[in-house]
C-alpha atoms as a PDB file:
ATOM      1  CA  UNK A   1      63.856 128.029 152.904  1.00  0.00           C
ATOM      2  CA  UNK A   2      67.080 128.270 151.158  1.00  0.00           C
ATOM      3  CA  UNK A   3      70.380 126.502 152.048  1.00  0.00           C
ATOM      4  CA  UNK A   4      73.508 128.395 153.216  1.00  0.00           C
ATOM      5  CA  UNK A   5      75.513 129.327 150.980  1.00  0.00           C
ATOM      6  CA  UNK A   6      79.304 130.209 152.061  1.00  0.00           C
ATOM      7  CA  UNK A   7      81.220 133.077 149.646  1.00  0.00           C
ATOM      8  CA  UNK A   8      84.297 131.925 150.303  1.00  0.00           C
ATOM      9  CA  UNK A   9      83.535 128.446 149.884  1.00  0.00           C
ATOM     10  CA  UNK A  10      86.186 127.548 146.806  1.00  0.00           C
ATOM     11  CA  UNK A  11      88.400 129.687 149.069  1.00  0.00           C
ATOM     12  CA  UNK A  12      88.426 127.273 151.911  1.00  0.00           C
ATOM     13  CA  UNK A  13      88.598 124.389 149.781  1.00  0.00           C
ATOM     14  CA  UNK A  14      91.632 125.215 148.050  1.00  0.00           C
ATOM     15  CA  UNK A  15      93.096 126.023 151.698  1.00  0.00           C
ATOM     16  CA  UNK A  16      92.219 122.348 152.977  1.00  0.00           C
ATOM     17  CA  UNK A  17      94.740 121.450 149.554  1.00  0.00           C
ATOM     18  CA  UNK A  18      97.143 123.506 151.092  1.00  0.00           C
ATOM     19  CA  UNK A  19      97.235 121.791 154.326  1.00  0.00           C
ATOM     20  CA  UNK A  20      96.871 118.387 152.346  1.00  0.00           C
ATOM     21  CA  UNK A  21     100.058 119.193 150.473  1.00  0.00           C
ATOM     22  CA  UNK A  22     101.468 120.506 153.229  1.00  0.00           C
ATOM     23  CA  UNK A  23     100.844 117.624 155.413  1.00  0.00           C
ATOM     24  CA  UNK A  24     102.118 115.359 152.313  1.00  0.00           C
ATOM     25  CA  UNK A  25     105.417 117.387 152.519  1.00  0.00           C
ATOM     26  CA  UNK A  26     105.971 116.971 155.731  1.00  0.00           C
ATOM     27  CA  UNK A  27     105.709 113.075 155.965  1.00  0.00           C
ATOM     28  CA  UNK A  28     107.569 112.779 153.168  1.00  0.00           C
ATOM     29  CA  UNK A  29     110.645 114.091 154.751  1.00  0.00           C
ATOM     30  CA  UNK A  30     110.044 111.895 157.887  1.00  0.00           C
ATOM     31  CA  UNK A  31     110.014 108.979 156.069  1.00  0.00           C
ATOM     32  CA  UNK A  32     113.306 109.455 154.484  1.00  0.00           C
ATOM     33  CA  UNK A  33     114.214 110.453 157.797  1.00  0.00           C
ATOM     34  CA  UNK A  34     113.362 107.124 158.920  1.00  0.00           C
ATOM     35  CA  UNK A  35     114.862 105.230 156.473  1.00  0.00           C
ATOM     36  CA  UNK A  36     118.516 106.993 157.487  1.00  0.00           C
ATOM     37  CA  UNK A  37     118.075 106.260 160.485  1.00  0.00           C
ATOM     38  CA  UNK A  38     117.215 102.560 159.675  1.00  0.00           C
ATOM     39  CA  UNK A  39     120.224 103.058 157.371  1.00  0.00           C
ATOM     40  CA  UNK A  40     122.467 104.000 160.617  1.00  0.00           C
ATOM     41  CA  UNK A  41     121.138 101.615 163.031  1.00  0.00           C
ATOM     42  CA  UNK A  42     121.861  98.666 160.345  1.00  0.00           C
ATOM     43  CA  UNK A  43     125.146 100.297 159.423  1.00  0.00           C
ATOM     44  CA  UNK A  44     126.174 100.068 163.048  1.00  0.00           C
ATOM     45  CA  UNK A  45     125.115  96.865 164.063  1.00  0.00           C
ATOM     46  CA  UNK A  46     127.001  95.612 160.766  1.00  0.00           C
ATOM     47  CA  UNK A  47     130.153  97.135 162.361  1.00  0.00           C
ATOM     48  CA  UNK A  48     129.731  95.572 165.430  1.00  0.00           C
ATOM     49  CA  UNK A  49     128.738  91.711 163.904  1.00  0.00           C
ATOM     50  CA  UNK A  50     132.113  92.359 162.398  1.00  0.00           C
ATOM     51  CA  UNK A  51     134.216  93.824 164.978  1.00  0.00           C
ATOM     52  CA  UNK A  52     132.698  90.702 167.010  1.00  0.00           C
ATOM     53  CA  UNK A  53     133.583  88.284 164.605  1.00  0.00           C
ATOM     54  CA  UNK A  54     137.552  90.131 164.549  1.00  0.00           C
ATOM     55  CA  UNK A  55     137.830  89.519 167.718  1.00  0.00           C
ATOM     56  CA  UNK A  56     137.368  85.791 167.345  1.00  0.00           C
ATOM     57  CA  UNK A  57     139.570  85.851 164.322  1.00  0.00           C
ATOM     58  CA  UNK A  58     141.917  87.346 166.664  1.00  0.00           C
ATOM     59  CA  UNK A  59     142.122  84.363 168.512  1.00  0.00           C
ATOM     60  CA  UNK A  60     145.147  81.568 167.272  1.00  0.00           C
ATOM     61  CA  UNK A  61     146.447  82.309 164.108  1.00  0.00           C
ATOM     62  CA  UNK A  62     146.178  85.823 162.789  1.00  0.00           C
ATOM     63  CA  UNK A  63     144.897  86.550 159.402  1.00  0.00           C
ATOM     64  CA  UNK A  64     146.426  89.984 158.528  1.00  0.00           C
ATOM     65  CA  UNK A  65     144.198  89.615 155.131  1.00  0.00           C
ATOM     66  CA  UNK A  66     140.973  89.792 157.404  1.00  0.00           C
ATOM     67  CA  UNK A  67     142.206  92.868 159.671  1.00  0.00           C
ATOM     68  CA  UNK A  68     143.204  94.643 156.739  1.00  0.00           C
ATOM     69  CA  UNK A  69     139.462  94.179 154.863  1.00  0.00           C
ATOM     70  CA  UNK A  70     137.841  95.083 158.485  1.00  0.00           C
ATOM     71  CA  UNK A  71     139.346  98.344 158.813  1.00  0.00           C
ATOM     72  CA  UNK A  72     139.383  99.306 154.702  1.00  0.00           C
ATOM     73  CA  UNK A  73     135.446  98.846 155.613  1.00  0.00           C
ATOM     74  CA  UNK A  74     135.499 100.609 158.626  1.00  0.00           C
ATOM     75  CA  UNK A  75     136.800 103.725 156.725  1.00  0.00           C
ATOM     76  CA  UNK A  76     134.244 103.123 155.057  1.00  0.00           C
ATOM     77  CA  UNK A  77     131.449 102.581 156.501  1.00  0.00           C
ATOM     78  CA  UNK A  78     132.364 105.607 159.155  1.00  0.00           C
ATOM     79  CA  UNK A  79     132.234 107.602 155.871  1.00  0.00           C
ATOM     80  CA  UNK A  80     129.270 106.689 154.910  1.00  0.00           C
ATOM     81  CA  UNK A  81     127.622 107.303 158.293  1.00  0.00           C
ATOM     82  CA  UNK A  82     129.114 110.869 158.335  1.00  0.00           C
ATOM     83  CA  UNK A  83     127.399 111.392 155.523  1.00  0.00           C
ATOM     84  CA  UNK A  84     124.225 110.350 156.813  1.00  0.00           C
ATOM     85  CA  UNK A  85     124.118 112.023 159.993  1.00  0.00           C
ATOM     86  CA  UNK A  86     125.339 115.338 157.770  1.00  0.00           C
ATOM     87  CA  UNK A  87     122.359 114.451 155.644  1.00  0.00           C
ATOM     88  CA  UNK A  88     120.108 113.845 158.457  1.00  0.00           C
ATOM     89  CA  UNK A  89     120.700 117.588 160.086  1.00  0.00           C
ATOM     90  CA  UNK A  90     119.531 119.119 156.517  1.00  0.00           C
ATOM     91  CA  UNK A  91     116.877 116.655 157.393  1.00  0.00           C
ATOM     92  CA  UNK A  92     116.113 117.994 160.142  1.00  0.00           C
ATOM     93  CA  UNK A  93     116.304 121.746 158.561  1.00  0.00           C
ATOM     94  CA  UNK A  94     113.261 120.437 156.069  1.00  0.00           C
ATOM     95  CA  UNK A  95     111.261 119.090 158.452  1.00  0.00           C
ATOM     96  CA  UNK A  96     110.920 122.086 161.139  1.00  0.00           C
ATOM     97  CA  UNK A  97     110.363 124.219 157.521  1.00  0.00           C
ATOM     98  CA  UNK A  98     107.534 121.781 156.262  1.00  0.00           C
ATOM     99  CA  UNK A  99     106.083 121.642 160.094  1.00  0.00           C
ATOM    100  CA  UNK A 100     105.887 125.541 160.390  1.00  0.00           C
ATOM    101  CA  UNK A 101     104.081 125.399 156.969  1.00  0.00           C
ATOM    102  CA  UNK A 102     101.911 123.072 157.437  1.00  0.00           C
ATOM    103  CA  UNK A 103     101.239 125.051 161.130  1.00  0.00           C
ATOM    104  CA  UNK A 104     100.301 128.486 158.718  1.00  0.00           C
ATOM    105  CA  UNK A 105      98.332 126.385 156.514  1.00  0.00           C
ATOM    106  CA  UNK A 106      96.420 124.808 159.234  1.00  0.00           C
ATOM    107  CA  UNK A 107      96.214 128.137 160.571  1.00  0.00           C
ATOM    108  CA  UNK A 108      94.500 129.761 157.684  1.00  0.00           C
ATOM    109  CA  UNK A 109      92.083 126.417 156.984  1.00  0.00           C
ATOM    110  CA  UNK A 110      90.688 127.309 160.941  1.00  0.00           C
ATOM    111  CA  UNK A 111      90.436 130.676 160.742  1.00  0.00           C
ATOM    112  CA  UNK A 112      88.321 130.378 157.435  1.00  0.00           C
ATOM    113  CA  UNK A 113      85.899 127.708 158.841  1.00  0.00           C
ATOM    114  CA  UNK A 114      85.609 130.030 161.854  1.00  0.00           C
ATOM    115  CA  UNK A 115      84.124 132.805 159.782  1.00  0.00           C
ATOM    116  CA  UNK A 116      81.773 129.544 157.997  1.00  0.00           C
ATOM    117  CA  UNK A 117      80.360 128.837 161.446  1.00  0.00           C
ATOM    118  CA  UNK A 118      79.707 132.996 162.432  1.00  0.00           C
ATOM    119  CA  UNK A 119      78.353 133.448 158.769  1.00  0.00           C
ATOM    120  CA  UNK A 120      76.058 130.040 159.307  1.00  0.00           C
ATOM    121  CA  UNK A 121      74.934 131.259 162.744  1.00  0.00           C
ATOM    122  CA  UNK A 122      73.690 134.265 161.095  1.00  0.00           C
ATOM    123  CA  UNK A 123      72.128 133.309 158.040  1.00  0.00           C
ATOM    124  CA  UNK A 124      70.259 130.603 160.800  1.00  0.00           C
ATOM    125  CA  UNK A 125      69.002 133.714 162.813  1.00  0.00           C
ATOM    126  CA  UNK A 126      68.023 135.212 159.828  1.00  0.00           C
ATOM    127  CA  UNK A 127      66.127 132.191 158.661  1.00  0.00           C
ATOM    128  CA  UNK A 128      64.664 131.547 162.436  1.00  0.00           C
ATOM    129  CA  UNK A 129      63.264 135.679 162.098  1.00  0.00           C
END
C-alpha cells in the first residue's frame, strides 16, 4: 500500500505561512493599540490626580506658580492625547486591513485542505477497491 500523497502539498504549506504572518500582523497592531490606550487611560488619570490635588492647593493661600504649571501641562497633555486618539483611528484603519487579510488567507488555507480531504477520500476508495 502506498501513502497519500497530496500535489499541492508545498502549496498549502506556504498558505498556513500566510495566515501565520497574517495572524502576526494583525496582533501586532492590537498590541500597540493597547498600549495607547494604556497610554490614554494613564494620561487621564494623571490629569485628574492633578486637577485633584489643584483643587486642594486652591484652598488658603493661592500659589499662582502651581496654577500656571497645571494648565502649561494641561495644554499639554490634551495635545498629546489628540494625538493619540488621531493615531489610534489610523489604528483602527490597520487593524480592519490586517483582519480582512488574515480572513482571505484563512480563506484560501480552508479551501486547500478541503480539496486534501476530497483527494484523501479518493485515493482511500481507490486503495479500499
Amino acid at each position: 500500500m502506498t501513502a497519500f500523497h497530496f500535489q499541492y502539498q508545498s502549496v498549502l504549506e506556504y498558505r498556513r505561512l500566510v495566515e501565520d504572518q497574517r495572524q502576526r500582523e494583525l496582533a501586532k497592531h492590537l498590541r500597540v493599540r493597547m498600549i495607547l490606550h494604556d497610554q490614554l487611560r494613564a494620561m487621564q488619570q494623571t490629569i485628574r490626580d492633578s486637577k485633584q490635588q489643584l483643587g486642594e492647593a486652591l484652598v488658603g493661600r493661592v500659589d499662582l506658580d502651581r496654577i500656571a504649571g497645571f494648565a502649561r501641562y494641561s495644554g499639554q497633555a490634551a495635545q498629546r492625547a489628540q494625538q493619540i486618539v488621531a493615531r489610534l483611528a489610523q489604528l483602527e484603519k490597520l487593524i480592519e486591513t490586517a483582519r480582512q487579510h488574515l480572513l482571505e488567507a484563512t480563506k484560501q488555507r480552508k479551501a486547500l485542505e478541503l480539496l486534501r480531504d476530497k483527494h484523501h477520500q479518493r485515493w482511500l476508495q481507490e486503495q479500499q477497491r
